[in-house]
PDB file of N, CA and C in Angstrom:
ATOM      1  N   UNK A   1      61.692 -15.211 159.926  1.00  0.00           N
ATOM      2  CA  UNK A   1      62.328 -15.147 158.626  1.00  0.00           C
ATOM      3  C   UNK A   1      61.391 -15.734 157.579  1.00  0.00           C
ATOM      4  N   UNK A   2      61.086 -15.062 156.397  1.00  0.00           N
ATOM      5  CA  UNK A   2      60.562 -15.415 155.027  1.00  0.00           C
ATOM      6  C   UNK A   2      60.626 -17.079 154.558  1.00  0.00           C
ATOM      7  N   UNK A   3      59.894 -17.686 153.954  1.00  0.00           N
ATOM      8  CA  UNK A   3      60.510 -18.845 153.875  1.00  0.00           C
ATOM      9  C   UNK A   3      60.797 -18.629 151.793  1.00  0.00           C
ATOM     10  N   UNK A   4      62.022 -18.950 151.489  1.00  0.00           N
ATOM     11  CA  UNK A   4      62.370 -18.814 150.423  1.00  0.00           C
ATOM     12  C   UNK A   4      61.932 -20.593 149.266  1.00  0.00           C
ATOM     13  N   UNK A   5      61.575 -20.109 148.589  1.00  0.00           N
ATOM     14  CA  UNK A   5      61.704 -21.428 147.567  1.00  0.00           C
ATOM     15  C   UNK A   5      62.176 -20.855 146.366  1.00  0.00           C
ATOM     16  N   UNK A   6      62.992 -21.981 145.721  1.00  0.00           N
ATOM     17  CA  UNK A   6      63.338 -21.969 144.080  1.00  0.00           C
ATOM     18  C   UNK A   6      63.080 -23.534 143.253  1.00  0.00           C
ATOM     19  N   UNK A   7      62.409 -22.989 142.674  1.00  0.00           N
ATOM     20  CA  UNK A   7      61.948 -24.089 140.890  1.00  0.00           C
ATOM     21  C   UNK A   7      62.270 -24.074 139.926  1.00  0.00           C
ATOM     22  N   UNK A   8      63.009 -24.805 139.660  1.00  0.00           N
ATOM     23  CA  UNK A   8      63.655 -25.316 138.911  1.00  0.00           C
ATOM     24  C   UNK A   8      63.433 -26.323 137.802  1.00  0.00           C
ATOM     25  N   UNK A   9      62.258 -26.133 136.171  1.00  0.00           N
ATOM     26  CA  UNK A   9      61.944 -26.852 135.887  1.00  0.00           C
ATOM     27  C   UNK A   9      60.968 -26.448 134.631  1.00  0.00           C
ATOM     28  N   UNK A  10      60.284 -27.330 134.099  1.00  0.00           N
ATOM     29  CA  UNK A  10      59.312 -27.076 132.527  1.00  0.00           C
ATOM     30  C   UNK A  10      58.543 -28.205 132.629  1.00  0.00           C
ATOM     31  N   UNK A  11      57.176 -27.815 131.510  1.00  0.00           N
ATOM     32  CA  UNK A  11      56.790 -28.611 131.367  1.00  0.00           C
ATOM     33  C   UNK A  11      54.881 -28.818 132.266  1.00  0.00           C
ATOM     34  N   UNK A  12      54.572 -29.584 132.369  1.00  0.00           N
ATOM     35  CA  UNK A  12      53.265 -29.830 133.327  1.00  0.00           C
ATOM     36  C   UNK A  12      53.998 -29.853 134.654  1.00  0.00           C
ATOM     37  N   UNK A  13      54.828 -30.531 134.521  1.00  0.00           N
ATOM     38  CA  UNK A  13      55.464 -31.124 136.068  1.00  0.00           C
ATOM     39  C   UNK A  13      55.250 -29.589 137.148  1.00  0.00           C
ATOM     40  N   UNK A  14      56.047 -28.728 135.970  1.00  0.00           N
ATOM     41  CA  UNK A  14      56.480 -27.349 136.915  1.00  0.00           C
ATOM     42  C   UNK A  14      55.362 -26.637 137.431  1.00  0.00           C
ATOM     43  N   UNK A  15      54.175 -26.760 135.974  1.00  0.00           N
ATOM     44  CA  UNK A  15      53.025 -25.747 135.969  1.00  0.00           C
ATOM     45  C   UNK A  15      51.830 -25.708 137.131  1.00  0.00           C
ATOM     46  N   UNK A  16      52.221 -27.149 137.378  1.00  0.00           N
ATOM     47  CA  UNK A  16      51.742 -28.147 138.598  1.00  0.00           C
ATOM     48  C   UNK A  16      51.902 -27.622 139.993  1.00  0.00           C
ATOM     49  N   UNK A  17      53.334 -27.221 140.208  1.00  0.00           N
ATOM     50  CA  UNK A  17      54.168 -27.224 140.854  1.00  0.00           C
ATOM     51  C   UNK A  17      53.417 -25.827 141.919  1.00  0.00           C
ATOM     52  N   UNK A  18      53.712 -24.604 140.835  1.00  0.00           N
ATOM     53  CA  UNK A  18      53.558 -23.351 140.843  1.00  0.00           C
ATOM     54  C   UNK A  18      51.865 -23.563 140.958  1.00  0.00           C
ATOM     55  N   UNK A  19      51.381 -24.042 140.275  1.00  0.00           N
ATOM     56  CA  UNK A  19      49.656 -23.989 140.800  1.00  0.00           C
ATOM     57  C   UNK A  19      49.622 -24.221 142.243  1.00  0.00           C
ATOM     58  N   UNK A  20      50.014 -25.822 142.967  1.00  0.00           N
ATOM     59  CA  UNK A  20      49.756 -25.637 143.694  1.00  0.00           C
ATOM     60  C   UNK A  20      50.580 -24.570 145.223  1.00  0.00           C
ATOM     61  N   UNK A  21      51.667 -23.729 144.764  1.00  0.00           N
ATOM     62  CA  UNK A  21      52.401 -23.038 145.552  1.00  0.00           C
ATOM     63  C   UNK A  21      51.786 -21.432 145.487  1.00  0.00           C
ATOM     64  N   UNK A  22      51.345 -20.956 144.456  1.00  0.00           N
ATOM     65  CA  UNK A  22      50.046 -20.136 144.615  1.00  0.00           C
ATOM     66  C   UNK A  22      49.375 -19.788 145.795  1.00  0.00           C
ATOM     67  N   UNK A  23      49.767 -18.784 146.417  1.00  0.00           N
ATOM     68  CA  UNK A  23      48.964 -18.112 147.919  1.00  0.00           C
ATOM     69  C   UNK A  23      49.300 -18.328 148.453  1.00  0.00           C
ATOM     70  N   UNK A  24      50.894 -19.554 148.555  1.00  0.00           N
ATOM     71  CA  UNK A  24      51.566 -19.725 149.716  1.00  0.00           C
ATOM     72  C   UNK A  24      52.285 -18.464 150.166  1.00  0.00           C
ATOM     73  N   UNK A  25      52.959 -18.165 151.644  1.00  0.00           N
ATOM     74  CA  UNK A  25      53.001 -16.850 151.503  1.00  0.00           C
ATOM     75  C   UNK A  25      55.065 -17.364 151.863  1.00  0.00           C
ATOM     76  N   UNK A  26      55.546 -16.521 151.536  1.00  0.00           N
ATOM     77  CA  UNK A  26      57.142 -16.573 151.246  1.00  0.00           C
ATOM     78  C   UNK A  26      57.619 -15.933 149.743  1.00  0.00           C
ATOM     79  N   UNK A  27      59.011 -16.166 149.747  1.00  0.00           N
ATOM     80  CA  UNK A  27      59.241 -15.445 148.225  1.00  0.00           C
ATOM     81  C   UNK A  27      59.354 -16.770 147.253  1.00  0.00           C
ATOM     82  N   UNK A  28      58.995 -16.597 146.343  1.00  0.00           N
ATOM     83  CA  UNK A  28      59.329 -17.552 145.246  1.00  0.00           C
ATOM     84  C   UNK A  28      59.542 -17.383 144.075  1.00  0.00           C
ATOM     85  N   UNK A  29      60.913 -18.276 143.770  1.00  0.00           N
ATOM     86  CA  UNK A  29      62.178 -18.114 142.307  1.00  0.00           C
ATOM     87  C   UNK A  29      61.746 -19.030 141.323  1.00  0.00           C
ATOM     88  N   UNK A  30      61.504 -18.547 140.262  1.00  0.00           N
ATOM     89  CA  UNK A  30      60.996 -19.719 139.266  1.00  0.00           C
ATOM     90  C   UNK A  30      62.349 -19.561 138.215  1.00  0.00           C
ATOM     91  N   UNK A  31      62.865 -20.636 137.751  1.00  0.00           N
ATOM     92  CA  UNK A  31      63.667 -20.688 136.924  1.00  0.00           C
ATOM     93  C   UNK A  31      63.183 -21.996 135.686  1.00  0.00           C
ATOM     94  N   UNK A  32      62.455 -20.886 134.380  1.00  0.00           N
ATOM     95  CA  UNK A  32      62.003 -21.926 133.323  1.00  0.00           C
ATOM     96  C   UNK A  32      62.741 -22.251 132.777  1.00  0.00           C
ATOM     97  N   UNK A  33      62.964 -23.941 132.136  1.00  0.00           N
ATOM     98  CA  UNK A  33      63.651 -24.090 131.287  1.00  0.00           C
ATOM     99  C   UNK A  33      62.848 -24.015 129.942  1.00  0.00           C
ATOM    100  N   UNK A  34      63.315 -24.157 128.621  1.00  0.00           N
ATOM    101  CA  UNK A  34      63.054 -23.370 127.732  1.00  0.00           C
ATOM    102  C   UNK A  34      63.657 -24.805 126.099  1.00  0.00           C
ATOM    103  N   UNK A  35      63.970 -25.672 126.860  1.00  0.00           N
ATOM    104  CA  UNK A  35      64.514 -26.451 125.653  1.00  0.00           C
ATOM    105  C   UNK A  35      63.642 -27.869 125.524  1.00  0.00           C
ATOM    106  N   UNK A  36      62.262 -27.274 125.940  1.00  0.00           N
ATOM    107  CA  UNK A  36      61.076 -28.749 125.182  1.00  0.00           C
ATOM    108  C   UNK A  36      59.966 -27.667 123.830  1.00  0.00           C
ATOM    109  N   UNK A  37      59.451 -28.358 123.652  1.00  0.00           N
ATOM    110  CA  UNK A  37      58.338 -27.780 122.767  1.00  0.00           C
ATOM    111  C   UNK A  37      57.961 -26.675 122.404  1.00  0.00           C
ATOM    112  N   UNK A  38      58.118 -25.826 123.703  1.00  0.00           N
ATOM    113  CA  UNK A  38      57.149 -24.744 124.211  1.00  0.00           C
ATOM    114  C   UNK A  38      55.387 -24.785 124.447  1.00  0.00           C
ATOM    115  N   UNK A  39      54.993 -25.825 124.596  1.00  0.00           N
ATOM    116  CA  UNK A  39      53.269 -26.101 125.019  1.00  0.00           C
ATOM    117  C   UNK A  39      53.419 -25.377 126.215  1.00  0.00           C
ATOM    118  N   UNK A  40      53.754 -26.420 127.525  1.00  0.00           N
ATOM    119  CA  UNK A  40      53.727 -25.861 128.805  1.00  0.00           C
ATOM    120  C   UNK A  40      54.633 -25.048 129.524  1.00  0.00           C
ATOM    121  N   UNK A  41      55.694 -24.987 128.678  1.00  0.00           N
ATOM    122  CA  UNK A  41      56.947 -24.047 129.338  1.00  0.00           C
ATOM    123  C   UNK A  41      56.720 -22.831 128.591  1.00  0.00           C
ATOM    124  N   UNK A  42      56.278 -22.587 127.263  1.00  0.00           N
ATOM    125  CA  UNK A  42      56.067 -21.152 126.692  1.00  0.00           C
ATOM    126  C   UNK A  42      54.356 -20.498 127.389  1.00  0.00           C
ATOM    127  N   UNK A  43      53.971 -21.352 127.739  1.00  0.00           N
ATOM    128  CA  UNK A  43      52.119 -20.845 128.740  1.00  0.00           C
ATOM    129  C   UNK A  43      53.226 -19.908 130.011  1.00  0.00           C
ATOM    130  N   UNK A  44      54.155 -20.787 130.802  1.00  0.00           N
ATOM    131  CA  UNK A  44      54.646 -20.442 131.636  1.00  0.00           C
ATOM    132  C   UNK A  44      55.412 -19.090 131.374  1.00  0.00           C
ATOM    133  N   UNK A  45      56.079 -18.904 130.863  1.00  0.00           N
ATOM    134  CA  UNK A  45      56.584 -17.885 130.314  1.00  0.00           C
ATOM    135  C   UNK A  45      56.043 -16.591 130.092  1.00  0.00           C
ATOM    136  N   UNK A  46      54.946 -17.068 129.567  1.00  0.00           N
ATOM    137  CA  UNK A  46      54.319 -15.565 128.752  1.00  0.00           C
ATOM    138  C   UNK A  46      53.706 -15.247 130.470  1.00  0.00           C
ATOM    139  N   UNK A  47      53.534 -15.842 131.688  1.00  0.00           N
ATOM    140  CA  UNK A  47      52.910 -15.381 132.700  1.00  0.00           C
ATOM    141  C   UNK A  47      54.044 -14.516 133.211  1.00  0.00           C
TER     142      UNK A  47
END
């Protein structure tokens, strides 16, 4: 069976997160939040 992940999050913390989960192999759910600045959560976004 697949191994599933979900993220939950903004910011560096997340961008972090997702860098290092990159090439892992499974499915993965990103859920941005959207209510800081937009620096690191709107970078995230536009990907």
């Amino acid at each position: 069976m697949r191994e599933r992940v979900t993220v939950i999050g903004g910011g560096h913390g997340l961008a972090a997160v997702l860098a290092a989960l990159r090439g892992e192999p499974g499915e993965l759910t990103v859920v941005v939040t959207v209510a800081d600045d937009g620096g690191s959560s709107g970078e995230l976004r536009r990907r």
